[in-house]
N, C-alpha and C. Protein backbone atom coordinates (compact mmCIF):
# COMPACT_ATOMS: atom_id res chain seq x y z
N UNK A 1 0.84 -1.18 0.00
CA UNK A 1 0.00 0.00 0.00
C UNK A 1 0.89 1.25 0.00
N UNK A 2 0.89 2.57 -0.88
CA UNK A 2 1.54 3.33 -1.28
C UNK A 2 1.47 4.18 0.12
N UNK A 3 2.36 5.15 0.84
CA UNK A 3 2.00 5.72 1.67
C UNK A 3 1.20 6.89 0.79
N UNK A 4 0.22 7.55 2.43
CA UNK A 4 -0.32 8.79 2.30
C UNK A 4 -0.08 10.51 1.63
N UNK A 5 -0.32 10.63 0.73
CA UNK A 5 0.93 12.20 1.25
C UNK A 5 0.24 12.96 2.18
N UNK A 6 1.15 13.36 3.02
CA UNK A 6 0.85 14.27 4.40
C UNK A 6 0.34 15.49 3.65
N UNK A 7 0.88 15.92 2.80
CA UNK A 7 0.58 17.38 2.25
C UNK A 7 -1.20 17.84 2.34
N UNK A 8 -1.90 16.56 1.45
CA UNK A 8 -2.61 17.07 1.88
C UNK A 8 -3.16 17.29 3.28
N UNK A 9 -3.19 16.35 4.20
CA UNK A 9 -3.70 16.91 5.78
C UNK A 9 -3.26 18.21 6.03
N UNK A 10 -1.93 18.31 5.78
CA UNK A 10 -1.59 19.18 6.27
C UNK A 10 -2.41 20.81 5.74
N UNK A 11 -2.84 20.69 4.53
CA UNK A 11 -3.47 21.50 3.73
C UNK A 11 -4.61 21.77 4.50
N UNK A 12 -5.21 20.55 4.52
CA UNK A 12 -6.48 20.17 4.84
C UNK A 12 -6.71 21.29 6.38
N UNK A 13 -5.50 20.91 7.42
CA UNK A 13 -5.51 21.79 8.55
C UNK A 13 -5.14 23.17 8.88
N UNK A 14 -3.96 23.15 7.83
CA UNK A 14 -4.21 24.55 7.39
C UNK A 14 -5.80 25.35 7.33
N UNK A 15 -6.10 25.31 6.02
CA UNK A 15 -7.57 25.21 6.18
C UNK A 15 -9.10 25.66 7.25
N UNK A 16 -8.69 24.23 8.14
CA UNK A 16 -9.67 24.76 9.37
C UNK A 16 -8.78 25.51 10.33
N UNK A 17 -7.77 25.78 10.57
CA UNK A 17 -6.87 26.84 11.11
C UNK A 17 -6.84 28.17 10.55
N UNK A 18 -7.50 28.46 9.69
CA UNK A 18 -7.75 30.21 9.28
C UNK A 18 -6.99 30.32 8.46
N UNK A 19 -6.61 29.79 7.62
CA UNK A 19 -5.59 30.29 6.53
C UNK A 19 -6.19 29.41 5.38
N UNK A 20 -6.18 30.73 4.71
CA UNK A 20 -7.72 30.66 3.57
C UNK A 20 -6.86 30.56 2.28
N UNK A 21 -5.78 31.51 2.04
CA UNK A 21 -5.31 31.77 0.71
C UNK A 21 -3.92 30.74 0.72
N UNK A 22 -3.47 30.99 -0.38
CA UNK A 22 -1.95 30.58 -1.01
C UNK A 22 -1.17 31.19 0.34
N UNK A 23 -1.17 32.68 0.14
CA UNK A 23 -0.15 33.28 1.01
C UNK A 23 -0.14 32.59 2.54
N UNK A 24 -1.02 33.00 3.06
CA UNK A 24 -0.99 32.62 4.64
C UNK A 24 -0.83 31.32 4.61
N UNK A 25 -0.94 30.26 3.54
CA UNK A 25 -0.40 29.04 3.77
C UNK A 25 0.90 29.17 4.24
N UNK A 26 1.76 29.63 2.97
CA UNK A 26 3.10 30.03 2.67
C UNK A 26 3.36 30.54 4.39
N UNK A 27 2.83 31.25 4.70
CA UNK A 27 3.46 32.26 5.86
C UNK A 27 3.25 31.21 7.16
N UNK A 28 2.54 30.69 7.74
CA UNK A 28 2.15 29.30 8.56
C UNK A 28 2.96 28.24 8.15
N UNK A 29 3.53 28.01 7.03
CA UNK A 29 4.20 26.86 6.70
C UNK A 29 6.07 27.52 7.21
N UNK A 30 6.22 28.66 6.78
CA UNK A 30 7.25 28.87 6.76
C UNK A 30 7.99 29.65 8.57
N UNK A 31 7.02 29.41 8.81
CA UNK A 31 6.69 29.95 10.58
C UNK A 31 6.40 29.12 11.70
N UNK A 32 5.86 27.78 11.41
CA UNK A 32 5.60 27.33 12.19
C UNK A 32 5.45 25.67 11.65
N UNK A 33 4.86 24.80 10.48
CA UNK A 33 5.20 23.57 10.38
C UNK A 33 6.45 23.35 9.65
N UNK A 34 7.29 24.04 9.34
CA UNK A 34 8.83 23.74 8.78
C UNK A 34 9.79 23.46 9.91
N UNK A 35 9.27 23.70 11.34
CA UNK A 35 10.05 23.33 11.76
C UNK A 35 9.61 21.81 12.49
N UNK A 36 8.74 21.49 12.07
CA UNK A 36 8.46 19.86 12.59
C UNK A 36 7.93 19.08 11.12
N UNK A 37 7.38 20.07 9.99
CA UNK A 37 6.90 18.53 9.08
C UNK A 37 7.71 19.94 7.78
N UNK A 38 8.26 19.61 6.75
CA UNK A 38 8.70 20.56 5.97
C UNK A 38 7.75 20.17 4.67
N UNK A 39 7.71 21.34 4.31
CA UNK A 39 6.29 21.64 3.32
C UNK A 39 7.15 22.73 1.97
N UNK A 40 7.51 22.12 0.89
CA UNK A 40 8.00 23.07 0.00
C UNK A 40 6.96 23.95 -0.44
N UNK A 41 6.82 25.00 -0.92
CA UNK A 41 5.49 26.30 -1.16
C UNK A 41 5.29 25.52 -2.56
N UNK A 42 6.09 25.02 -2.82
CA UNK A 42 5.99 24.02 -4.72
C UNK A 42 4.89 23.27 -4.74
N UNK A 43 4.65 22.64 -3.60
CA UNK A 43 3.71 21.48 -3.15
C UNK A 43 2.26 22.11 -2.76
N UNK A 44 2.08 23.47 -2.30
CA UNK A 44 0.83 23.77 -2.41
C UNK A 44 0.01 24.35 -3.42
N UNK A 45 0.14 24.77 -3.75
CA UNK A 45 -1.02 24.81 -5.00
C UNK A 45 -1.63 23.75 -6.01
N UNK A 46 -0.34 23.02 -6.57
CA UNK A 46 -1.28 21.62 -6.89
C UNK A 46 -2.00 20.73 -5.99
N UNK A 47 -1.65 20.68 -4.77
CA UNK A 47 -2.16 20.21 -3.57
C UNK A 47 -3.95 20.83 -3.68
N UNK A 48 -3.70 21.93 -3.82
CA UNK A 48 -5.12 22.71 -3.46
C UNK A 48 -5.61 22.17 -4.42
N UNK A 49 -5.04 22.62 -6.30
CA UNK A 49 -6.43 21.89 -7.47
C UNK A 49 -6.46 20.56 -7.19
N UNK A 50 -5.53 19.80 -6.23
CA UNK A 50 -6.38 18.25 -6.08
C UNK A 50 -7.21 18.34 -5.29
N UNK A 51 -7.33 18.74 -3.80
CA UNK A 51 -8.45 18.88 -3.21
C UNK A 51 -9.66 19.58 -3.63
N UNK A 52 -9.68 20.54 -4.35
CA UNK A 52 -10.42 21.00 -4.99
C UNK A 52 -11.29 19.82 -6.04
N UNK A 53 -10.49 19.14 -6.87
CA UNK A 53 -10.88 17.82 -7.55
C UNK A 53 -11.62 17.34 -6.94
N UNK A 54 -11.05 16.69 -5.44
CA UNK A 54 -11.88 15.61 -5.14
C UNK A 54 -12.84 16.15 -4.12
N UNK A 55 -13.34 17.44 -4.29
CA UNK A 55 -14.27 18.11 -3.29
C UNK A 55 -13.92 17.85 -2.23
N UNK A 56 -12.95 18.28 -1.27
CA UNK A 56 -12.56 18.19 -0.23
C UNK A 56 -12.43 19.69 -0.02
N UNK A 57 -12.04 20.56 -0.90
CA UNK A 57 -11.99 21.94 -0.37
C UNK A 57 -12.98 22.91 -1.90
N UNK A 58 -13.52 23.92 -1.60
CA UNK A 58 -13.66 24.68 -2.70
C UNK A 58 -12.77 25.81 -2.75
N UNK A 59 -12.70 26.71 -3.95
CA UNK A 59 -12.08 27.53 -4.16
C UNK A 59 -13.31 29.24 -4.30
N UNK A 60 -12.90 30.35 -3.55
CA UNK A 60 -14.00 31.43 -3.53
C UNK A 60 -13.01 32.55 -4.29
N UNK A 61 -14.13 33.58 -4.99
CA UNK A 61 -13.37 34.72 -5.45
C UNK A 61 -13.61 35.82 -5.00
N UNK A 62 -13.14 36.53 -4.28
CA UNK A 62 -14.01 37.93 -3.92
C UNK A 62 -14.51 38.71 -5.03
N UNK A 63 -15.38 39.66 -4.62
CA UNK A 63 -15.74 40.92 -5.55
C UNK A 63 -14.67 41.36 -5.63
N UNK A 64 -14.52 41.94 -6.89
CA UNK A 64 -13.45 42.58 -7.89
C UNK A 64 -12.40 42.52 -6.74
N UNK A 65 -11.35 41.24 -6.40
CA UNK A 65 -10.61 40.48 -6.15
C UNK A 65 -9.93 39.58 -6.61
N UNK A 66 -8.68 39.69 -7.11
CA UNK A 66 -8.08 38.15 -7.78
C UNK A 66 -8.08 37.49 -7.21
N UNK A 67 -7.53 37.74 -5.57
CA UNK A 67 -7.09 36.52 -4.80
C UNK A 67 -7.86 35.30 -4.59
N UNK A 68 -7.44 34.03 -4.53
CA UNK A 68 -8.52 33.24 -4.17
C UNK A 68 -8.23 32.57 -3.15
N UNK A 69 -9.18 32.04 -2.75
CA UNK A 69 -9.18 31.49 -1.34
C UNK A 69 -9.84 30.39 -1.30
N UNK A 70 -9.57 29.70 -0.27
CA UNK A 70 -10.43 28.30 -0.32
C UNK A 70 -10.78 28.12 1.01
N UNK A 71 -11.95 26.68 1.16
CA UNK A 71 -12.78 27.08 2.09
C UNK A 71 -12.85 25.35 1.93
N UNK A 72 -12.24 24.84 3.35
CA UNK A 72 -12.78 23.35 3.52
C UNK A 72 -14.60 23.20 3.44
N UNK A 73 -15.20 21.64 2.53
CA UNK A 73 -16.24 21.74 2.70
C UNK A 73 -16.29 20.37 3.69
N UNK A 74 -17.69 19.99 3.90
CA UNK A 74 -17.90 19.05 4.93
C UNK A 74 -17.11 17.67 5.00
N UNK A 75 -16.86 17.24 3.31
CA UNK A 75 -16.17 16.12 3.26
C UNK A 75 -14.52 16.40 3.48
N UNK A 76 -14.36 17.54 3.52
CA UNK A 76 -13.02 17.62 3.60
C UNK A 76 -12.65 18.07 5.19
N UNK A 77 -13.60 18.60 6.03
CA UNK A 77 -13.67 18.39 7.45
C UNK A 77 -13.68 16.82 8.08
N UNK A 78 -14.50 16.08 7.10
CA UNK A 78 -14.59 14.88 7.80
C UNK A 78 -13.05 13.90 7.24
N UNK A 79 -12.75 14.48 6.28
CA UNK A 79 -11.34 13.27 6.04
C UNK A 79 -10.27 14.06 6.65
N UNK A 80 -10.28 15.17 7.45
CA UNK A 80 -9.08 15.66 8.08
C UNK A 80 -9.44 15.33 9.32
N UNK A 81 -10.44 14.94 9.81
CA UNK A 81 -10.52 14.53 11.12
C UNK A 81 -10.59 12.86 11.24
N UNK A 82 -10.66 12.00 10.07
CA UNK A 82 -10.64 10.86 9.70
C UNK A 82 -9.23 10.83 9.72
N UNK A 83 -8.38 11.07 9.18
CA UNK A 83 -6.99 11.20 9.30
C UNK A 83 -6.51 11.63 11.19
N UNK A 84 -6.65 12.81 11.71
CA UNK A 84 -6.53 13.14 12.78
C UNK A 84 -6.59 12.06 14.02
N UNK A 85 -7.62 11.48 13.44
CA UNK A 85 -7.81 10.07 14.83
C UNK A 85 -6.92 8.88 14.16
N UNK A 86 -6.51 8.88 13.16
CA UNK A 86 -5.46 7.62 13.28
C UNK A 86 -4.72 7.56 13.86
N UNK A 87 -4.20 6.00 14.53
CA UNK A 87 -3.22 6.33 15.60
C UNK A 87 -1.72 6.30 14.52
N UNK A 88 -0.68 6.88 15.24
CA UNK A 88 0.35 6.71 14.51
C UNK A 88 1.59 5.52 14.63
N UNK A 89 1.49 4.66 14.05
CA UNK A 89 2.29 3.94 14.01
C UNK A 89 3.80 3.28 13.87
N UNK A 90 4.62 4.41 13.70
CA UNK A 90 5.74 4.53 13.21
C UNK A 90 6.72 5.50 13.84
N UNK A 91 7.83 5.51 14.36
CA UNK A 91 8.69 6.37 14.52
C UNK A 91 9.13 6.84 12.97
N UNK A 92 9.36 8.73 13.29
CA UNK A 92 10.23 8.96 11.88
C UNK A 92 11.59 8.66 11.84
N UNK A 93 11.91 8.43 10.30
CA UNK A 93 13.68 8.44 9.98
C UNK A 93 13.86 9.91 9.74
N UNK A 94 14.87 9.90 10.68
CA UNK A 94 15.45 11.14 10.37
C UNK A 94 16.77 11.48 9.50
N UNK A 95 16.88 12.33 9.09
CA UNK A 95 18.00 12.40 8.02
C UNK A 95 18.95 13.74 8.21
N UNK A 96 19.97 13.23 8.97
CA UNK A 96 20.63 14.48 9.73
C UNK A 96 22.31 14.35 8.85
N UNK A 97 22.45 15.18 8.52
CA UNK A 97 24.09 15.11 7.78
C UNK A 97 25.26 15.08 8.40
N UNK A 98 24.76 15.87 9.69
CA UNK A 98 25.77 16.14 10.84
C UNK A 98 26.30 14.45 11.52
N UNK A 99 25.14 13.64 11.66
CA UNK A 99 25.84 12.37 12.03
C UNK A 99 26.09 11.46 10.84
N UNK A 100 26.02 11.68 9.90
CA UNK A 100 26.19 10.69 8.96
C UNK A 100 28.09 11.32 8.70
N UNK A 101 28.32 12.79 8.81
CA UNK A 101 29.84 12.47 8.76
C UNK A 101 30.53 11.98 10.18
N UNK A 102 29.45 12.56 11.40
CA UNK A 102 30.56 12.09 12.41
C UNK A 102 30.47 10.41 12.37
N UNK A 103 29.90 9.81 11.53
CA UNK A 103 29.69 8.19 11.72
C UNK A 103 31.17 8.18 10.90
N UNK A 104 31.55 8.75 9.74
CA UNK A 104 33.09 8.62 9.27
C UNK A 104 34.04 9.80 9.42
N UNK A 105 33.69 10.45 10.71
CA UNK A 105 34.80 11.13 11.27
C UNK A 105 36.07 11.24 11.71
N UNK A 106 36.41 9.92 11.61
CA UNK A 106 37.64 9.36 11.56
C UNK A 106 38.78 9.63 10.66
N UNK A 107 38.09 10.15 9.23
CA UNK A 107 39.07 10.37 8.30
C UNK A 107 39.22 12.03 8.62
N UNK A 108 38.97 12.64 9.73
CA UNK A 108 39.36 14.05 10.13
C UNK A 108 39.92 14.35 11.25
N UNK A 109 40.37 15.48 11.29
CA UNK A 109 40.80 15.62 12.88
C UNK A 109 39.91 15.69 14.36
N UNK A 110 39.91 15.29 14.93
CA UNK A 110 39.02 15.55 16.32
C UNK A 110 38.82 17.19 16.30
N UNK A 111 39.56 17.95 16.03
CA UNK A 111 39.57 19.07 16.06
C UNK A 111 38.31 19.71 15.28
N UNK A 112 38.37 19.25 14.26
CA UNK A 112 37.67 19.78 12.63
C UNK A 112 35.56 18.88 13.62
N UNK A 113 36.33 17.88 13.47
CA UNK A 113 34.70 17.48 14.16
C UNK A 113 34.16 17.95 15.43
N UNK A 114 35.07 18.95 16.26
CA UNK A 114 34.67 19.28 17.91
C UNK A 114 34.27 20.46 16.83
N UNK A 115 34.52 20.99 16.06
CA UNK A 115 34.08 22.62 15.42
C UNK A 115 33.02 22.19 14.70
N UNK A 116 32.64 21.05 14.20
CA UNK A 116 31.46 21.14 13.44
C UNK A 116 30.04 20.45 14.29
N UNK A 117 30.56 20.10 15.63
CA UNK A 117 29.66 20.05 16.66
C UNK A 117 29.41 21.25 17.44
N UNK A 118 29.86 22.40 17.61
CA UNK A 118 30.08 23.37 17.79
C UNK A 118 29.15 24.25 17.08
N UNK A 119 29.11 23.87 15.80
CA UNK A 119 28.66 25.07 14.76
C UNK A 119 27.03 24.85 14.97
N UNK A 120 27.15 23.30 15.02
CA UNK A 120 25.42 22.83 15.05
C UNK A 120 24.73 22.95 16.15
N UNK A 121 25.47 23.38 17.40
CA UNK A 121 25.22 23.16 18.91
C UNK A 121 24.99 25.19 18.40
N UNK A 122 25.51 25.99 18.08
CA UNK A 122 24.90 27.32 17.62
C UNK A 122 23.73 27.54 16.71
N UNK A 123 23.56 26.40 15.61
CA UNK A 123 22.27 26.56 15.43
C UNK A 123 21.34 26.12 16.08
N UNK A 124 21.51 24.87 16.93
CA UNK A 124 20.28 24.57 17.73
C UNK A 124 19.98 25.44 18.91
N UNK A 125 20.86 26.70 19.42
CA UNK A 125 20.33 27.67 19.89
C UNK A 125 19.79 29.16 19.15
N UNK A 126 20.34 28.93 18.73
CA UNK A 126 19.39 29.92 17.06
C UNK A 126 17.88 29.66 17.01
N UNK A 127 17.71 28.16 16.77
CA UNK A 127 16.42 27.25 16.98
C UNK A 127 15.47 27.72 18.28
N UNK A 128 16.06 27.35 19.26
CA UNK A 128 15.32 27.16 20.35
C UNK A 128 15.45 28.97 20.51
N UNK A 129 16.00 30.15 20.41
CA UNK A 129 15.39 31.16 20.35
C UNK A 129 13.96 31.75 19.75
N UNK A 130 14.07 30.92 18.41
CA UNK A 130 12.82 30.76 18.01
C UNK A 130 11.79 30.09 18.01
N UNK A 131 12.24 29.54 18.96
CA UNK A 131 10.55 28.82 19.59
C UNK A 131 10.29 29.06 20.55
N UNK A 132 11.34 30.15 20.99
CA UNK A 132 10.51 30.93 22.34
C UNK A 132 9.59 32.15 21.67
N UNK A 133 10.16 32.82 20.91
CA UNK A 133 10.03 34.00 19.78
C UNK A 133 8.51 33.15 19.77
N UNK A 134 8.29 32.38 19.00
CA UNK A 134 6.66 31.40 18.17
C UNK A 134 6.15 31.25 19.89
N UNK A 135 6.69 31.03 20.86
CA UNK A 135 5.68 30.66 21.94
C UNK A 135 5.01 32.17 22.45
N UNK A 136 5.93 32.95 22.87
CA UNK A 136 5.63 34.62 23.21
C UNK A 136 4.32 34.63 22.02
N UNK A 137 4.30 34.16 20.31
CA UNK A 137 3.31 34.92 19.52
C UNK A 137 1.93 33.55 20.07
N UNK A 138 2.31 32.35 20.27
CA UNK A 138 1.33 31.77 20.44
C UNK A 138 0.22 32.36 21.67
N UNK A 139 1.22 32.47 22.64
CA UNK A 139 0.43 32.84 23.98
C UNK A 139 -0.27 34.34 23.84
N UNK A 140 0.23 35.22 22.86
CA UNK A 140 -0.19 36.43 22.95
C UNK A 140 -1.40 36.28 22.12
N UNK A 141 -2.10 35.33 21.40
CA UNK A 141 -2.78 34.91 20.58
C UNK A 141 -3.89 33.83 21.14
N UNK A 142 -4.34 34.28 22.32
CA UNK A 142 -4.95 33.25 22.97
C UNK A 142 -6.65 33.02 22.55
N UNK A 143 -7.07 33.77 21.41
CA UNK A 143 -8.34 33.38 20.79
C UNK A 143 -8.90 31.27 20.39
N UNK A 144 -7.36 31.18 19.69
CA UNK A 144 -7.58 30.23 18.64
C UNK A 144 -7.56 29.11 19.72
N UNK A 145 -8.73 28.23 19.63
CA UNK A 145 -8.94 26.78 20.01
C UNK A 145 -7.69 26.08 19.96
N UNK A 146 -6.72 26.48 18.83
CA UNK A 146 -5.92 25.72 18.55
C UNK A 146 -4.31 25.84 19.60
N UNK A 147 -4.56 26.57 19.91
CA UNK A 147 -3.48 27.14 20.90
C UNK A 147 -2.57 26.24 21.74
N UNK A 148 -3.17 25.39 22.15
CA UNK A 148 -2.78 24.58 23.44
C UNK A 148 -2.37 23.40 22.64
N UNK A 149 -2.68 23.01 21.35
CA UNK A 149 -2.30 22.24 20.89
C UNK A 149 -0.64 22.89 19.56
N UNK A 150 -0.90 23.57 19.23
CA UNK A 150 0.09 24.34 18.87
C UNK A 150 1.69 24.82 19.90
N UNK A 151 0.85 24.44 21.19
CA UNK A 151 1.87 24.71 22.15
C UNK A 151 2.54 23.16 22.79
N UNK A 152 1.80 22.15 22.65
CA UNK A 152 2.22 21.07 22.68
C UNK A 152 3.53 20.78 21.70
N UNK A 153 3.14 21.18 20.28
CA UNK A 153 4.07 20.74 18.97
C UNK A 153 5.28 21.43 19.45
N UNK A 154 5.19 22.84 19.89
CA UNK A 154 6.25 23.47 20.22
C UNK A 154 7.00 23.34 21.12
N UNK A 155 6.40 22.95 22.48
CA UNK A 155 7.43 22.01 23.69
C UNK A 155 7.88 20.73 23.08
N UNK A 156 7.35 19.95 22.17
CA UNK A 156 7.90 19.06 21.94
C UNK A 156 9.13 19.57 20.98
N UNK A 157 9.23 20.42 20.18
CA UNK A 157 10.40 21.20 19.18
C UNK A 157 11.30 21.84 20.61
N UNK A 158 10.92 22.28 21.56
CA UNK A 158 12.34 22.77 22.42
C UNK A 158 12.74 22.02 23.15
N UNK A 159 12.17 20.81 24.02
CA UNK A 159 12.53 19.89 24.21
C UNK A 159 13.33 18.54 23.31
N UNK A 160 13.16 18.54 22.57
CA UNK A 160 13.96 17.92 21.33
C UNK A 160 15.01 18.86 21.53
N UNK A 161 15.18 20.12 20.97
CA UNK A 161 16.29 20.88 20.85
C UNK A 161 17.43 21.22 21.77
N UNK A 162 16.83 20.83 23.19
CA UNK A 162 17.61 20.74 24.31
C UNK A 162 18.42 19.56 24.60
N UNK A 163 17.61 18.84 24.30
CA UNK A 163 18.05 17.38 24.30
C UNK A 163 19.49 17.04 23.47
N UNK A 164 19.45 18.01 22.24
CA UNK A 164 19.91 17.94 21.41
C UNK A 164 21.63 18.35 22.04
N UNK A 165 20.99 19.64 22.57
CA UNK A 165 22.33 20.60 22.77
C UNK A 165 23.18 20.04 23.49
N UNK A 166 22.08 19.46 25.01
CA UNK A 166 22.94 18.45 25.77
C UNK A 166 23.90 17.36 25.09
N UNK A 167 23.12 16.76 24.05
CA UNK A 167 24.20 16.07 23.43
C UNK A 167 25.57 16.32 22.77
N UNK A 168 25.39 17.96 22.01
CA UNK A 168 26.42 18.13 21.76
C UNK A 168 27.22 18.38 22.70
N UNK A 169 27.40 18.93 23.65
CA UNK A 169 27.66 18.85 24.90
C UNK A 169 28.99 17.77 25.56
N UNK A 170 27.88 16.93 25.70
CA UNK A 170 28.35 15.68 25.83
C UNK A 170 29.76 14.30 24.79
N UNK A 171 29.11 14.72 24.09
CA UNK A 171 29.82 14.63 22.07
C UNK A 171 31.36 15.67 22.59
N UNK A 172 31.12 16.78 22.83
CA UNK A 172 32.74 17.47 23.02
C UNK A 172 33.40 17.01 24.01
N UNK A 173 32.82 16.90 25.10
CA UNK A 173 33.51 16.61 26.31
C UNK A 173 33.78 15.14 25.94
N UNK A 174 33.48 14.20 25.45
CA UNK A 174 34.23 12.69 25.08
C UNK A 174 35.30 13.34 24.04
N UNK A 175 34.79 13.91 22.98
CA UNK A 175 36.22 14.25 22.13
C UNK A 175 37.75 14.61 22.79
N UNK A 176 36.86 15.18 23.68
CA UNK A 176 38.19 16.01 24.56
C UNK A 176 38.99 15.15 25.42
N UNK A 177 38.37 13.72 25.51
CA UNK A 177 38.86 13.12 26.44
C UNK A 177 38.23 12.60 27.61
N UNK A 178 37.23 13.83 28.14
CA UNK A 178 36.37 13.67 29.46
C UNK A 178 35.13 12.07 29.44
N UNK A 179 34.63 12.53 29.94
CA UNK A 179 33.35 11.51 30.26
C UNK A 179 32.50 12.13 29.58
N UNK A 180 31.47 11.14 29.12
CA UNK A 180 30.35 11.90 28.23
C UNK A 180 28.65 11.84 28.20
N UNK A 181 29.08 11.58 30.01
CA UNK A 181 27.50 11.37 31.03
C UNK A 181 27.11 12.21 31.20
């Protein structure tokens, strides 16, 4: 059985989350699910004329308005929430570059690999600045139903990211010689 594409759910939730047009997809995708499911902007719009196809979403035009917008209809509420209750079965593979060289780090200096644990241990605080940055806009935004669940995804993104740092952490201090508990 072929897998699912996520794109559309993800569309799909977009959607009942207030984001009607192309753009605010774009701007929600590039703000807030890129950093847990990555969504190229390439992938939405044909995404939309398929849902659109299979009546899952329509498409509206304003008065003397180009923009268009779309508007989940009932069947497309009910297969995003048909999707939503599946349980998930699978851990993801992740595909990180950073350990695939330290797995043949050997052909470098300890030196060259304590700096490129280093470099990544600065972006994952880069990271976790910005998911304090996204939590400050979540909480200041306390209308949306969706909130508390939006704030879940995001403790789980800084907690991951901590986890992370600790490791690099840990990763230098063995390079160096030390213990790496």
């Amino acid at each position: 059985m072929p897998k699912e594409n996520m794109t559309r759910y993800a569309i799909l939730g977009l959607l009942a989350s207030g984001c009607t047009s192309g753009y605010e997809m774009k701007h929600t995708i590039d703000t807030s699910l890129n950093h847990f499911w990555k969504i190229s902007f390439g992938q939405v719009y044909p995404m939309l004329k398929t849902l659109v196809q299979e009546g899952l979403i329509v498409e509206e035009t304003g008065e003397g308005d180009d923009r268009k917008t779309f508007v989940l209809t009932p069947d497309g509420e009910a297969e995003l929430g048909r999707w939503v209750e599946e349980p998930t079965t699978e851990l993801p593979v992740q595909r990180n570059e950073l350990l695939l060289k330290l797995y043949f780090a050997r052909h470098e200096s300890k030196d060259t690999t304590i700096q490129k644990i280093n470099q990544h241990a600065a972006l994952l605080r880069e990271r976790l600045e910005t998911y304090q940055m996204i939590e400050q806009s979540i909480l200041a935004y306390t209308e949306a139903d969706d909130a508390m669940y939006w704030l879940l995804t995001l403790d789980y993104g800084k907690r991951k990211t901590q986890a992370l740092l600790e490791w690099c952490e840990a990763s230098v201090q063995t390079l160096e010689g030390g213990n790496s508990s």
